[in-house]
N, C-alpha and C. Protein backbone atom coordinates (compact mmCIF):
# COMPACT_ATOMS: atom_id res chain seq x y z
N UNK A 1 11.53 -5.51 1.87
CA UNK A 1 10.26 -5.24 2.54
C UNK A 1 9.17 -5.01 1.50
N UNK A 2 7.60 -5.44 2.13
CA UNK A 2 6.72 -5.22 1.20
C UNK A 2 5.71 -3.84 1.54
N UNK A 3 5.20 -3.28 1.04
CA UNK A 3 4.61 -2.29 1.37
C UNK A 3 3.00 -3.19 0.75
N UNK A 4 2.29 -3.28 1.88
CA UNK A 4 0.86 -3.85 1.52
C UNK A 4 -0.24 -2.78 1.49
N UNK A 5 -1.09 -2.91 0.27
CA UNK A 5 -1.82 -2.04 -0.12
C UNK A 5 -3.28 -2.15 0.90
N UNK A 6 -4.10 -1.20 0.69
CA UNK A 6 -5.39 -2.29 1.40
C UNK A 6 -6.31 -3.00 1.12
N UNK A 7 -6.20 -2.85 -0.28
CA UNK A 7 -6.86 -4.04 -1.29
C UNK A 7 -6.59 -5.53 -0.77
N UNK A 8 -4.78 -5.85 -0.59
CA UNK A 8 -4.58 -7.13 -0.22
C UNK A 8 -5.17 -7.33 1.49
N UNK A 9 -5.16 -6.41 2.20
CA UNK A 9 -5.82 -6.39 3.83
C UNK A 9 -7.39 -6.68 3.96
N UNK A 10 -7.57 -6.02 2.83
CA UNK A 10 -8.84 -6.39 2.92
C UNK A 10 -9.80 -7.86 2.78
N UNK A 11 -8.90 -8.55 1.57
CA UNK A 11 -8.97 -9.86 1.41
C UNK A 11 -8.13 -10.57 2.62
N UNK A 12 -7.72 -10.07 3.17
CA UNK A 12 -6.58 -11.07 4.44
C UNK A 12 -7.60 -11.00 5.40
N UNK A 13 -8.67 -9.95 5.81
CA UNK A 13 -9.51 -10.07 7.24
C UNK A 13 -10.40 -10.74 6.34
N UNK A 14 -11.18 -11.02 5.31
CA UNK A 14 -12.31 -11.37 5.26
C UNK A 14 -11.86 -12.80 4.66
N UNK A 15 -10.80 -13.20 4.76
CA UNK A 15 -10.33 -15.00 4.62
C UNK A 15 -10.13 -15.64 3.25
N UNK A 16 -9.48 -14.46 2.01
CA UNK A 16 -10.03 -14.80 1.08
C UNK A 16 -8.33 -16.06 0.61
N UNK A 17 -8.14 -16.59 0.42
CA UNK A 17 -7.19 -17.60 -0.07
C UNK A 17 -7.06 -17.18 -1.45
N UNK A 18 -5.45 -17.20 -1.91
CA UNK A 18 -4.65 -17.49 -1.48
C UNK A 18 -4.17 -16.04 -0.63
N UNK A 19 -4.80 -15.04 -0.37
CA UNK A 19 -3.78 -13.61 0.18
C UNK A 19 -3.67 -13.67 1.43
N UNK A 20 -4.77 -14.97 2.38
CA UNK A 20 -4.40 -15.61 3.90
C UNK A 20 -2.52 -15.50 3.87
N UNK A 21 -2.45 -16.60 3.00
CA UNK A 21 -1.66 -17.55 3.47
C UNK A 21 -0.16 -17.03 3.15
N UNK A 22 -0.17 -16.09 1.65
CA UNK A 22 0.53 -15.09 1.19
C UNK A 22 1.06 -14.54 2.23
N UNK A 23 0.26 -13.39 2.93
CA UNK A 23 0.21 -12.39 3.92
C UNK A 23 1.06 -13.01 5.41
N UNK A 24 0.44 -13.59 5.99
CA UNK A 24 0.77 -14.68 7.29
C UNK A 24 2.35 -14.87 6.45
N UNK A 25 2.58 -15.50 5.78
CA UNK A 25 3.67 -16.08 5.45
C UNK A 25 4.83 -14.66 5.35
N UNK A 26 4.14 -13.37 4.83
CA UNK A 26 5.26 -12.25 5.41
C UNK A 26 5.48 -11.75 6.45
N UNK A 27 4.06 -11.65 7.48
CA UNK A 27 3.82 -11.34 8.59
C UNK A 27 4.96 -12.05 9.41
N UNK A 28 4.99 -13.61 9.18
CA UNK A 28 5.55 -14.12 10.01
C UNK A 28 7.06 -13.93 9.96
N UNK A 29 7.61 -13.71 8.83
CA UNK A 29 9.00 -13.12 8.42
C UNK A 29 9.48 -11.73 8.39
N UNK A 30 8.15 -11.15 9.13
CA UNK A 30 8.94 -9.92 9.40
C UNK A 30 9.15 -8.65 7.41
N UNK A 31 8.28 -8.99 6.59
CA UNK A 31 8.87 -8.41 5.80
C UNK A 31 7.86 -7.47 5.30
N UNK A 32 6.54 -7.01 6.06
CA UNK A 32 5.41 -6.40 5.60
C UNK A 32 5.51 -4.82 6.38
N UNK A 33 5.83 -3.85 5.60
CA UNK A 33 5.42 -2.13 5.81
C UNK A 33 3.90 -1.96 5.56
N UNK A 34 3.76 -0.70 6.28
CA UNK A 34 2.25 -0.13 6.41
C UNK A 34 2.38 1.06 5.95
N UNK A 35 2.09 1.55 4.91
CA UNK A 35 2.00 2.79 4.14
C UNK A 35 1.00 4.01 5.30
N UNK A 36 1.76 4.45 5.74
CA UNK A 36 0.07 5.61 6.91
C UNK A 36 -1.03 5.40 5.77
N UNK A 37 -1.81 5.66 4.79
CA UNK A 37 -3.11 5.97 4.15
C UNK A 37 -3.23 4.63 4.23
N UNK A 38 -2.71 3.44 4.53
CA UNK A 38 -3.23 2.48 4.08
C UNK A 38 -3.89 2.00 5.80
N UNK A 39 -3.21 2.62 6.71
CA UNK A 39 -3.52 2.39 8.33
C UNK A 39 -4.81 3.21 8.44
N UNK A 40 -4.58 4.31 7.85
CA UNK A 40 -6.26 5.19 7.92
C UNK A 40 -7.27 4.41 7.50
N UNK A 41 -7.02 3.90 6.32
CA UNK A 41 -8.36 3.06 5.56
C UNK A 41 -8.63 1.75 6.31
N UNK A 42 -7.32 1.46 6.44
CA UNK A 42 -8.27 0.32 7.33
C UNK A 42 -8.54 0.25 8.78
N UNK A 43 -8.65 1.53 9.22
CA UNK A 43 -9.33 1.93 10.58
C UNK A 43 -10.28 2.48 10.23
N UNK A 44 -10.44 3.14 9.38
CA UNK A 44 -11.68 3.72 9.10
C UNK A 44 -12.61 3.53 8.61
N UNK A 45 -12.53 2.12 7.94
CA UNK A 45 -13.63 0.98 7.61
C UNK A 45 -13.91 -0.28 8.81
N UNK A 46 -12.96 -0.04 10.14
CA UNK A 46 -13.46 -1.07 10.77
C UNK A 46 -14.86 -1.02 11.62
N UNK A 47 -15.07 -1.91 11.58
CA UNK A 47 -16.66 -1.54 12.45
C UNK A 47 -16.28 -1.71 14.13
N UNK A 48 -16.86 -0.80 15.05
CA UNK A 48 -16.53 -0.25 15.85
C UNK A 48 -15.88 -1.34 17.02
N UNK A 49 -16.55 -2.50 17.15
CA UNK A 49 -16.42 -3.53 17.88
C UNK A 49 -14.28 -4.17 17.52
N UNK A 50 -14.12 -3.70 16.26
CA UNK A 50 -13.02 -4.15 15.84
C UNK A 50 -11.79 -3.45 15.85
N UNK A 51 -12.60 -2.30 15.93
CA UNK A 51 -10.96 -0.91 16.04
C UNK A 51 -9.86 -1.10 17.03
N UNK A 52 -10.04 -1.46 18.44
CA UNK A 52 -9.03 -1.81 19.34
C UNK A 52 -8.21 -3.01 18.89
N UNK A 53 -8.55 -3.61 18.45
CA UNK A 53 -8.30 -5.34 17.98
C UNK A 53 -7.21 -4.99 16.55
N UNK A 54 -7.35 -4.04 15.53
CA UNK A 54 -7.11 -3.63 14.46
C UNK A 54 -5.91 -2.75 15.02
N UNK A 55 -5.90 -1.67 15.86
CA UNK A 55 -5.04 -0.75 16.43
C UNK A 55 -3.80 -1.69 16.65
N UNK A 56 -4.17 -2.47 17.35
CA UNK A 56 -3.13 -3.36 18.62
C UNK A 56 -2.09 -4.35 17.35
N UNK A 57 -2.78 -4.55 16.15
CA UNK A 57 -2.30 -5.60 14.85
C UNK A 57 -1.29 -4.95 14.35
N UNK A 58 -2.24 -3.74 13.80
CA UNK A 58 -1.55 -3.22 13.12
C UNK A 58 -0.22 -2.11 13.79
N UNK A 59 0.21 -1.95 14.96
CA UNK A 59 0.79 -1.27 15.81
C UNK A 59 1.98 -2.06 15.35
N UNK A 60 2.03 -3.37 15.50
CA UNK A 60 3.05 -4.50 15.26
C UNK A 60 3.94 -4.03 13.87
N UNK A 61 3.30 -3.56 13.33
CA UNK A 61 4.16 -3.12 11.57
C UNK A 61 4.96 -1.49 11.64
N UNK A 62 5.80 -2.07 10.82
CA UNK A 62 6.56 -0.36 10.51
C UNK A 62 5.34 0.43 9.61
N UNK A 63 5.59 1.43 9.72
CA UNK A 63 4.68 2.55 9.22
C UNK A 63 5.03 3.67 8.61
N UNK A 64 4.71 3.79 7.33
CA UNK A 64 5.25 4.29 6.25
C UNK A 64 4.48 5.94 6.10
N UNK A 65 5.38 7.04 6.86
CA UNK A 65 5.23 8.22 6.57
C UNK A 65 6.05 8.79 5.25
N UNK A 66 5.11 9.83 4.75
CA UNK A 66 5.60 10.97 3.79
C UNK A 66 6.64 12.02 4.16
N UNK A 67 7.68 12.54 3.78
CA UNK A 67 8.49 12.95 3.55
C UNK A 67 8.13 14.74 2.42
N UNK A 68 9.06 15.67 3.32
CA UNK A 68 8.72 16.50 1.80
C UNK A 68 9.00 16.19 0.24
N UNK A 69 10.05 15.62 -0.28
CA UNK A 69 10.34 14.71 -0.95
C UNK A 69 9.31 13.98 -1.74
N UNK A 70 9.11 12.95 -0.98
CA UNK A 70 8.29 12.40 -1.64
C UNK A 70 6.71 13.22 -2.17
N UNK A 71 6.42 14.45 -1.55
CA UNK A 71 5.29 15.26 -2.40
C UNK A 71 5.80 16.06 -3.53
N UNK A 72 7.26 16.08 -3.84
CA UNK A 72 7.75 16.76 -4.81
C UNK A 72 7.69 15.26 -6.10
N UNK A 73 7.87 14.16 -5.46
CA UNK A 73 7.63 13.17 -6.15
C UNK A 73 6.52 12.51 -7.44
N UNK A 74 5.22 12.95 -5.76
CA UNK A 74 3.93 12.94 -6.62
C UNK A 74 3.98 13.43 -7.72
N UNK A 75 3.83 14.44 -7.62
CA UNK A 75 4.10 16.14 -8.89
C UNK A 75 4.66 15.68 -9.79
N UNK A 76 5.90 15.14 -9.82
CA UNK A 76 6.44 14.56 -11.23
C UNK A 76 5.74 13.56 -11.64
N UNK A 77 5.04 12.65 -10.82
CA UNK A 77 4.35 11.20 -11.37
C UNK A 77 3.06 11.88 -12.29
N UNK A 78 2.43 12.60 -11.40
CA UNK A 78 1.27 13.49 -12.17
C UNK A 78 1.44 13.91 -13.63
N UNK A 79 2.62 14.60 -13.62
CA UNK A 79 2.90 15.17 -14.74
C UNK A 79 2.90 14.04 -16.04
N UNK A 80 4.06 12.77 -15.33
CA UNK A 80 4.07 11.77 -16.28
C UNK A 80 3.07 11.08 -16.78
N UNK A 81 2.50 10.93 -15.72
CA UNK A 81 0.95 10.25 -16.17
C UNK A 81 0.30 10.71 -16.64
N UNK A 82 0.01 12.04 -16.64
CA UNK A 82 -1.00 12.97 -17.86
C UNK A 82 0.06 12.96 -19.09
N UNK A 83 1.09 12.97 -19.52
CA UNK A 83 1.11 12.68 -20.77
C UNK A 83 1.68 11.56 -21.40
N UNK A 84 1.29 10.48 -20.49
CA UNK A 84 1.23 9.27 -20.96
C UNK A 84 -0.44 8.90 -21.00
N UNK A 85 -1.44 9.69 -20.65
CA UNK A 85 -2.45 9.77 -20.83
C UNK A 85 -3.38 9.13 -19.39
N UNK A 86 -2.58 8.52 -18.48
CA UNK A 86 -2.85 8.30 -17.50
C UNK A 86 -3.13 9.27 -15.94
N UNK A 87 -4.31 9.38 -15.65
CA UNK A 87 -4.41 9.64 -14.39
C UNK A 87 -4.57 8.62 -13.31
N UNK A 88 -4.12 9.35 -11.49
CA UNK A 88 -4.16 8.04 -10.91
C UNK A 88 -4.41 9.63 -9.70
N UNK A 89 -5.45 8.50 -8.63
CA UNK A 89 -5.91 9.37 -7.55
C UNK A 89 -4.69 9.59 -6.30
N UNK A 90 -4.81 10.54 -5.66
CA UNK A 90 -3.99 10.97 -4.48
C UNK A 90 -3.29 10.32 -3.91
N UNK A 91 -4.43 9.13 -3.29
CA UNK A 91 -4.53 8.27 -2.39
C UNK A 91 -3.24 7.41 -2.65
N UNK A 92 -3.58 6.89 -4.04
CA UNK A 92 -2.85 5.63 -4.97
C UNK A 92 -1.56 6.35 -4.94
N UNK A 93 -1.23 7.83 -5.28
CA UNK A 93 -0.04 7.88 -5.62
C UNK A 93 0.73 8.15 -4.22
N UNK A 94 -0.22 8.27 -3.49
CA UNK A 94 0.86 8.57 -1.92
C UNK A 94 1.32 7.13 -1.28
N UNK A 95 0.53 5.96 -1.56
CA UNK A 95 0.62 5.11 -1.04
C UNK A 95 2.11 4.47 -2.20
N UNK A 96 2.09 4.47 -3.04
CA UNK A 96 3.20 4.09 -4.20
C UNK A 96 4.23 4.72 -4.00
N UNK A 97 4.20 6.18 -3.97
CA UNK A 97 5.38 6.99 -3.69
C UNK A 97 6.07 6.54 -2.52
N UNK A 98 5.15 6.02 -1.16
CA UNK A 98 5.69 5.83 0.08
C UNK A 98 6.93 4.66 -0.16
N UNK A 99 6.09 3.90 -1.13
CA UNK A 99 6.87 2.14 -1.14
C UNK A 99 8.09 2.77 -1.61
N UNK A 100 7.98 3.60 -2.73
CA UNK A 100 9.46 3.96 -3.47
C UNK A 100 10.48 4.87 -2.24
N UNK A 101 9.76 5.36 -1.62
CA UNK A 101 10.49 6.28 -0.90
C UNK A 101 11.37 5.48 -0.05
N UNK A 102 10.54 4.57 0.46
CA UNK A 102 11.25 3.59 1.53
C UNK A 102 11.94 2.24 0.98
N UNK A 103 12.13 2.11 -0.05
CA UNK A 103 12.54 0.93 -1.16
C UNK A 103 11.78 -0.39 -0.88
N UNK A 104 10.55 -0.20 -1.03
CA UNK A 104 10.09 -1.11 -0.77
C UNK A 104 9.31 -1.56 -2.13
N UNK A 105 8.89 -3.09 -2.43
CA UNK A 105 7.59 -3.02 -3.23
C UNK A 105 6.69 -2.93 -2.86
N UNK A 106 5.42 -3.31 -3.64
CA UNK A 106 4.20 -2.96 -3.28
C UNK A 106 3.73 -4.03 -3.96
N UNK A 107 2.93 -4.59 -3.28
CA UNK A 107 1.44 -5.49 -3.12
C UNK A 107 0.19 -4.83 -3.19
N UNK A 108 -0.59 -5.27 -3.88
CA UNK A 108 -2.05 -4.52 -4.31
C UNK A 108 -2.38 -5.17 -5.31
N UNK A 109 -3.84 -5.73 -4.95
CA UNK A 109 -4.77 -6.15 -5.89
C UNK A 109 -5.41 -4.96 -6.65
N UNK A 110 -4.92 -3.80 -6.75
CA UNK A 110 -5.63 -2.34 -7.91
C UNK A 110 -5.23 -2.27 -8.77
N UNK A 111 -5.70 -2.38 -9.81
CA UNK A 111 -5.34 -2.23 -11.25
C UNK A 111 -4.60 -0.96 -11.32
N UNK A 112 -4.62 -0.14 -10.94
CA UNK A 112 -3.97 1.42 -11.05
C UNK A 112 -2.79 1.13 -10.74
N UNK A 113 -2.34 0.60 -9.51
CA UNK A 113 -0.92 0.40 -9.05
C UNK A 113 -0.38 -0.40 -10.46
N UNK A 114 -0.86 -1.15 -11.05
CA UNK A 114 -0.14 -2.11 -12.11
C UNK A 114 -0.11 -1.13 -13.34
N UNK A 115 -0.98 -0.13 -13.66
CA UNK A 115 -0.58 0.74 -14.24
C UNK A 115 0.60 1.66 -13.71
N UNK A 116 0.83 2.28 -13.00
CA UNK A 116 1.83 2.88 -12.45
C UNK A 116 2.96 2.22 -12.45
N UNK A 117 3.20 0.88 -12.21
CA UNK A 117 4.59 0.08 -12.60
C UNK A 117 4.66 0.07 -14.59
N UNK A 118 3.66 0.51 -15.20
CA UNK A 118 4.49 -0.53 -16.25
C UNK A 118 4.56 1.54 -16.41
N UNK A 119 4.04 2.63 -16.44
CA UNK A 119 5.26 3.91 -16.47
C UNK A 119 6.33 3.58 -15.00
N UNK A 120 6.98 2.86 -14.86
CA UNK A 120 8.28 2.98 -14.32
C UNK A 120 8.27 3.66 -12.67
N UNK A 121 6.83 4.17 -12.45
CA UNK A 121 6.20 4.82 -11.07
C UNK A 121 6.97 4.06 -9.58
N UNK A 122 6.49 2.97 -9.52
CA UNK A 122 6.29 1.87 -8.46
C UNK A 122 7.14 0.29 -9.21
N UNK A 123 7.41 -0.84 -8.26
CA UNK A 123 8.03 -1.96 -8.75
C UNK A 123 6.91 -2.88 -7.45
N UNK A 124 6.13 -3.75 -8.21
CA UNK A 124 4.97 -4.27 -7.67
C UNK A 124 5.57 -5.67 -7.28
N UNK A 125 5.02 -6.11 -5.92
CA UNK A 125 5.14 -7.76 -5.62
C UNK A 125 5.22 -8.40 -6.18
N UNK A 126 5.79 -9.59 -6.48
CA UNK A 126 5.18 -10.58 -7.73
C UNK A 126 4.81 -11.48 -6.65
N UNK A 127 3.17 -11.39 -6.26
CA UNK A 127 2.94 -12.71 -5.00
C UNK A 127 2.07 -13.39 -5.98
């Protein structure tokens, strides 16, 4: 399974090629997770006319909740990343932690997530 970031969603509603055709092509196989922060963001950027339409899509996907666990997780990533000299925001590490939690990879056009794989954090798509 893939855990899709909303970087790649974002390019999938606004038609950008190749992450159409990418996306559709997991959609249709059944192999795409929804991290929860990543279902917030992209409800909470839809414009109002689109939210029912967005609800009903995204309802279709498994949905990737946090665990106590996985916030004991964060905490260690934090730690690692400050003395590897790296910081990485909340958001990023809840959505990464989720993929690991649930063995999933992760897809994301964010440079941060690709930092977080090469410290050993996350194991990223190769799309």
């Amino acid at each position: 399974m893939i855990a899709v970031d909303t970087s790649v969603w974002i390019d999938f509603f606004r038609g950008r090629m190749p992450v159409v055709e990418k996306l559709a092509a997991l959609l249709d196989r059944d192999q795409v997770t929804l991290p929860a922060p990543v279902k917030i963001e992209i409800l909470s950027g839809a414009r109002k006319a689109e939210g029912a339409r967005l609800r009903r899509l995204l309802s279709a996907l498994p949905v990737l909740y946090p665990t106590d666990d996985l916030w004991r997780r964060m905490e260690t990533w934090v730690t690692a990343g400050s003395a590897a000299g790296q910081r990485f925001g909340v958001g990023d590490l809840l959505i990464a932690a989720l993929a690991v939690e649930h063995g999933c990879t992760l897809w994301s056009l964010d440079c941060d997530f690709a930092r977080m794989a090469r410290l050993g954090m996350v194991t990223l798509a190769e799309m």
